[in-house]
Protein backbone atom coordinates (compact mmCIF):
# COMPACT_ATOMS: atom_id res chain seq x y z
CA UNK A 1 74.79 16.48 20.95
CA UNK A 2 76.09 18.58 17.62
CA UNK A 3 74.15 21.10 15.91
CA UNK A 4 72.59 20.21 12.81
CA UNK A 5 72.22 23.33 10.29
CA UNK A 6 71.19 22.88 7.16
CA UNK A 7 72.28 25.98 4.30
CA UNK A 8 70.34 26.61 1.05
CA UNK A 9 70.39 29.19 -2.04
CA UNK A 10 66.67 29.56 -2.87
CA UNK A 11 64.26 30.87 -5.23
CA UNK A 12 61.97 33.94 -4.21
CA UNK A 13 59.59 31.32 -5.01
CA UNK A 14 61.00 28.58 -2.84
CA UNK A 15 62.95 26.47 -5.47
CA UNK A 16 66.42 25.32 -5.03
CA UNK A 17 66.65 23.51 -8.44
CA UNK A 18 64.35 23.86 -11.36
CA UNK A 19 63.04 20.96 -12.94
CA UNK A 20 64.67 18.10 -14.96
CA UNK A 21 68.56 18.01 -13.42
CA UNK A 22 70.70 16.48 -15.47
CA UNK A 23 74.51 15.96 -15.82
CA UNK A 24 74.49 19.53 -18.12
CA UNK A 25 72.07 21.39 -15.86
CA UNK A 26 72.81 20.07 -12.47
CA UNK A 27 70.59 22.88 -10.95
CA UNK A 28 67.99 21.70 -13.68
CA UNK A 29 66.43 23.84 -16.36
CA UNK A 30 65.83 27.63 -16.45
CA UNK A 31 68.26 28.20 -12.99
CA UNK A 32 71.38 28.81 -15.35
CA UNK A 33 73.43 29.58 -11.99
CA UNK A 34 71.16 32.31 -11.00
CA UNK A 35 71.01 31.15 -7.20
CA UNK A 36 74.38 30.96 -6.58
CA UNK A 37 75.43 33.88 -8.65
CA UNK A 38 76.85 35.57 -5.25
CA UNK A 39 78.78 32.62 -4.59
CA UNK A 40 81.34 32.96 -7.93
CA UNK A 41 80.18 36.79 -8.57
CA UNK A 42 80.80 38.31 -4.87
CA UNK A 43 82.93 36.11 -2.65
CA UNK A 44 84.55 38.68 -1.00
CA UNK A 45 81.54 40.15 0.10
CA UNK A 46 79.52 36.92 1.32
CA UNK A 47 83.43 35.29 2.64
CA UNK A 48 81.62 35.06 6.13
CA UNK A 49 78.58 32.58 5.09
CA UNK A 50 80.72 30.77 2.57
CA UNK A 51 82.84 29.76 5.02
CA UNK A 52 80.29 28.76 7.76
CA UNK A 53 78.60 26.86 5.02
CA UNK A 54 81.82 24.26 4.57
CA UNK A 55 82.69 24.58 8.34
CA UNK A 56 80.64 21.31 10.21
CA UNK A 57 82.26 18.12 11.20
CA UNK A 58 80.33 15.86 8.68
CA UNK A 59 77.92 16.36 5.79
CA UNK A 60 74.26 14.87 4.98
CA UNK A 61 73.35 15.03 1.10
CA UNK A 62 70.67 13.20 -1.17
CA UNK A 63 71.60 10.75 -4.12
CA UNK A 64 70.55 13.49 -6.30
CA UNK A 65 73.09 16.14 -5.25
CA UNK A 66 76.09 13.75 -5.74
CA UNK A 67 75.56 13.02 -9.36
CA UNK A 68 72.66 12.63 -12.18
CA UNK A 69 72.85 9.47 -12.51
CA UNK A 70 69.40 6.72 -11.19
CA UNK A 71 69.48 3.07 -10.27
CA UNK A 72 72.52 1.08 -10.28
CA UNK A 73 75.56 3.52 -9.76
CA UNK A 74 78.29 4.66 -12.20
CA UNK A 75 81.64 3.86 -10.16
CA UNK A 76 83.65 5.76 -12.31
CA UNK A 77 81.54 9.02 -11.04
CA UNK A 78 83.05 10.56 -7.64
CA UNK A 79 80.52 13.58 -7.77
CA UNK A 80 80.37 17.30 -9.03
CA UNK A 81 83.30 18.71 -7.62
CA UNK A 82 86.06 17.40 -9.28
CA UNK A 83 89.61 15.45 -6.98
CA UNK A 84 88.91 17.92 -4.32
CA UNK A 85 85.49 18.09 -3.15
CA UNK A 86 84.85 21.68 -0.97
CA UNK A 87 83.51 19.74 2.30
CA UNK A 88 87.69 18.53 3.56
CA UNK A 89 84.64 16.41 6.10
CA UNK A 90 82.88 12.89 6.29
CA UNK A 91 80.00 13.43 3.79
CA UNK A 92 76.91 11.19 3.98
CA UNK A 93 75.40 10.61 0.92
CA UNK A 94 71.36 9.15 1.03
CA UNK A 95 70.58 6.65 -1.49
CA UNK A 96 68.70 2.99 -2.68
CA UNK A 97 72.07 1.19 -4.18
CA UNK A 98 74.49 -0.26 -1.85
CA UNK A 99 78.51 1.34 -3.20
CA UNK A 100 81.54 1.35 -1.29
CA UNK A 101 82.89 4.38 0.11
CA UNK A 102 84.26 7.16 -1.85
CA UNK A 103 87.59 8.63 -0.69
CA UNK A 104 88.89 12.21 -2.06
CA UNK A 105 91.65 14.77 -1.77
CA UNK A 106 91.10 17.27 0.88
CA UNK A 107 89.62 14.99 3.60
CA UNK A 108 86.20 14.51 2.19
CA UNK A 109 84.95 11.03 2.34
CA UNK A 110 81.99 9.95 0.87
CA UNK A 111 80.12 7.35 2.47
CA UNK A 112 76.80 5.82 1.16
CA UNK A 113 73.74 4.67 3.54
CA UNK A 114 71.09 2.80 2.57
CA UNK A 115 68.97 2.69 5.84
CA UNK A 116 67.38 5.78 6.00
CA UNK A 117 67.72 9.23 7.13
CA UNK A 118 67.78 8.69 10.84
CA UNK A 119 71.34 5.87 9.99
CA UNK A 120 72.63 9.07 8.10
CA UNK A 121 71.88 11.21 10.77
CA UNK A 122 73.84 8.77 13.48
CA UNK A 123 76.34 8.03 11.59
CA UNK A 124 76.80 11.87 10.74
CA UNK A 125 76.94 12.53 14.52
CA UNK A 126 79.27 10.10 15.32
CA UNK A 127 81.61 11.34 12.85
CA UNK A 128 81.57 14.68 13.53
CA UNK A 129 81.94 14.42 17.43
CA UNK A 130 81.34 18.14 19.20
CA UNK A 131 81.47 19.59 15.75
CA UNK A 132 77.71 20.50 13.70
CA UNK A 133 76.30 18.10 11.21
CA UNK A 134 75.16 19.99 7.99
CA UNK A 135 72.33 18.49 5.84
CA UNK A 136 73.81 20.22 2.44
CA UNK A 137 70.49 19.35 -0.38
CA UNK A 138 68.66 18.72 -2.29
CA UNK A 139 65.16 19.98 -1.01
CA UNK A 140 63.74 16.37 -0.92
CA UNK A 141 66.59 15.56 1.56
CA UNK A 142 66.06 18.36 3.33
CA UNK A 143 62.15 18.32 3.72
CA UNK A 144 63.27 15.14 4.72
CA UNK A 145 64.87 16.18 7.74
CA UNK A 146 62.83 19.15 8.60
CA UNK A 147 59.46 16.91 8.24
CA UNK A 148 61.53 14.78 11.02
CA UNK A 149 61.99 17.95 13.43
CA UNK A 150 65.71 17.26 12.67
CA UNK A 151 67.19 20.06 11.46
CA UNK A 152 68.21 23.05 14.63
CA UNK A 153 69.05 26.18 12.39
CA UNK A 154 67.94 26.73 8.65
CA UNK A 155 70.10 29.06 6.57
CA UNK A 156 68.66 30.78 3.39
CA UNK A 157 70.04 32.26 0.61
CA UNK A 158 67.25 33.71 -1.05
CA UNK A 159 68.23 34.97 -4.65
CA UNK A 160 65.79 37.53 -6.52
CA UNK A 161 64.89 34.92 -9.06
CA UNK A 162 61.44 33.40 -9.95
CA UNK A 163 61.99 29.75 -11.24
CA UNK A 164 58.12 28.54 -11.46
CA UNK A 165 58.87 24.72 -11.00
CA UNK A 166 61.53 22.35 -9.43
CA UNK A 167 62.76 21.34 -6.20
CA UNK A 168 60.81 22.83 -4.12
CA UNK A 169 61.87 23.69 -0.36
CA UNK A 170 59.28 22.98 2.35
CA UNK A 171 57.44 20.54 0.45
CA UNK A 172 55.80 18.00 2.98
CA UNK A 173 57.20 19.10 5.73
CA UNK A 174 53.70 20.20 7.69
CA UNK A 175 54.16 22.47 10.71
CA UNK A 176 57.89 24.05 10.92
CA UNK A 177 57.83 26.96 13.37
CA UNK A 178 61.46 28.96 12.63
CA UNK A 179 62.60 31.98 14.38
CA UNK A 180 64.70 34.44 13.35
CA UNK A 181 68.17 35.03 14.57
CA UNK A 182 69.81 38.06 13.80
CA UNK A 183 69.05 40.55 10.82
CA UNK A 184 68.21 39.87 7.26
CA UNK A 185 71.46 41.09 4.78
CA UNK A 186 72.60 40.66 1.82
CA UNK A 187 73.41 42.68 -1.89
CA UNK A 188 71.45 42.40 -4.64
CA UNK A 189 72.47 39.11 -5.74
CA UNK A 190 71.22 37.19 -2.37
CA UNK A 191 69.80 38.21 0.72
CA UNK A 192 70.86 35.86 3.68
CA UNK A 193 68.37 34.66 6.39
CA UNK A 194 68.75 32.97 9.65
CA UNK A 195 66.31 30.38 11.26
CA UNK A 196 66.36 28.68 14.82
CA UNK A 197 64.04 26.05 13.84
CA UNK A 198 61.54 24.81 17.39
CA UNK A 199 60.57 21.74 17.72
């Protein structure tokens, strides 16, 4: 059965997103691309995780991380990332309202469920074959997962930034027991941490 991993930039806090995201502030307000600074700052130094972070068979995101927009969709919106999304996967997008499936440049794919986390999840799987699945955000999707003791191997990137409100990670979730692989690094932008998360 594939891996499931599941990366995230995060708040010393434990924010991923401050509050109120909108189509201007998709991070919300007062995160003004502070937790992915080392992303578009240093990506010579942090090559390594950028690449793991785009490298499973198939992709698992909330509504929410695809676009602003609530209820009934806006088919003329194909997500943040412009022709060429960075996933070049099958990406599984969580959501209430019913859409037909998104092609892109590159190989990405997105394709919208409407029965649950666990359909994602299968669906995810089967697309991905030997390759890992990787739940990609928001929080609420990924509480989500790690509430369902879904998620094998959490990756943080923990920037030195204090938000105060938002999306917050581990909300819900009760009892997550995560071990550490490896050794803490990072620069002063982000430190990187690995979790093998036990079920």
């Amino acid at each position: 059965m594939s891996k499931v991993t599941c990366d995230m930039a995060v708040s010393l806090d434990g924010f991923t997103a401050g509050p109120n995201q909108s189509l201007d502030k998709p991070f919300g307000e007062g995160e003004d691309g502070r937790l992915t600074r080392w992303m578009t700052e240093e990506p010579e130094a942090h090559a390594e995780v950028l690449e793991s972070i785009t490298a499973a068979g198939a992709f698992i995101m909330g509504r929410n991380m695809f676009g602003p927009s609530r209820g009934d969709w806006d088919l003329e919106w194909t997500g943040w990332w412009g022709d060429e999304p960075p996933y070049h996967a099958p990406v599984f997008v969580l959501t209430h309202h019913e859409r037909e499936p998104v092609e892109m440049k590159g190989g990405t794919t997105f394709t919208f469920v409407t029965e649950g986390i666990e359909a994602a999840l299968a669906q995810a799987r089967e697309a991905a074959g030997d390759a890992a699945v990787a739940i990609a955000g928001g929080a609420h999707t990924v509480n989500q997962y790690l509430a369902a003791g879904a998620i094998d191997e959490l990756r943080l990137h923990v920037a030195p930034v204090v938000l105060g409100a938002g999306e917050r990670l581990f909300e819900g979730v009760g009892d997550v027991d995560l071990e550490p692989v490896g050794k803490p690094w990072g620069t002063d932008l982000v430190t990187h941490l690995t979790y093998r998360v036990n079920r």
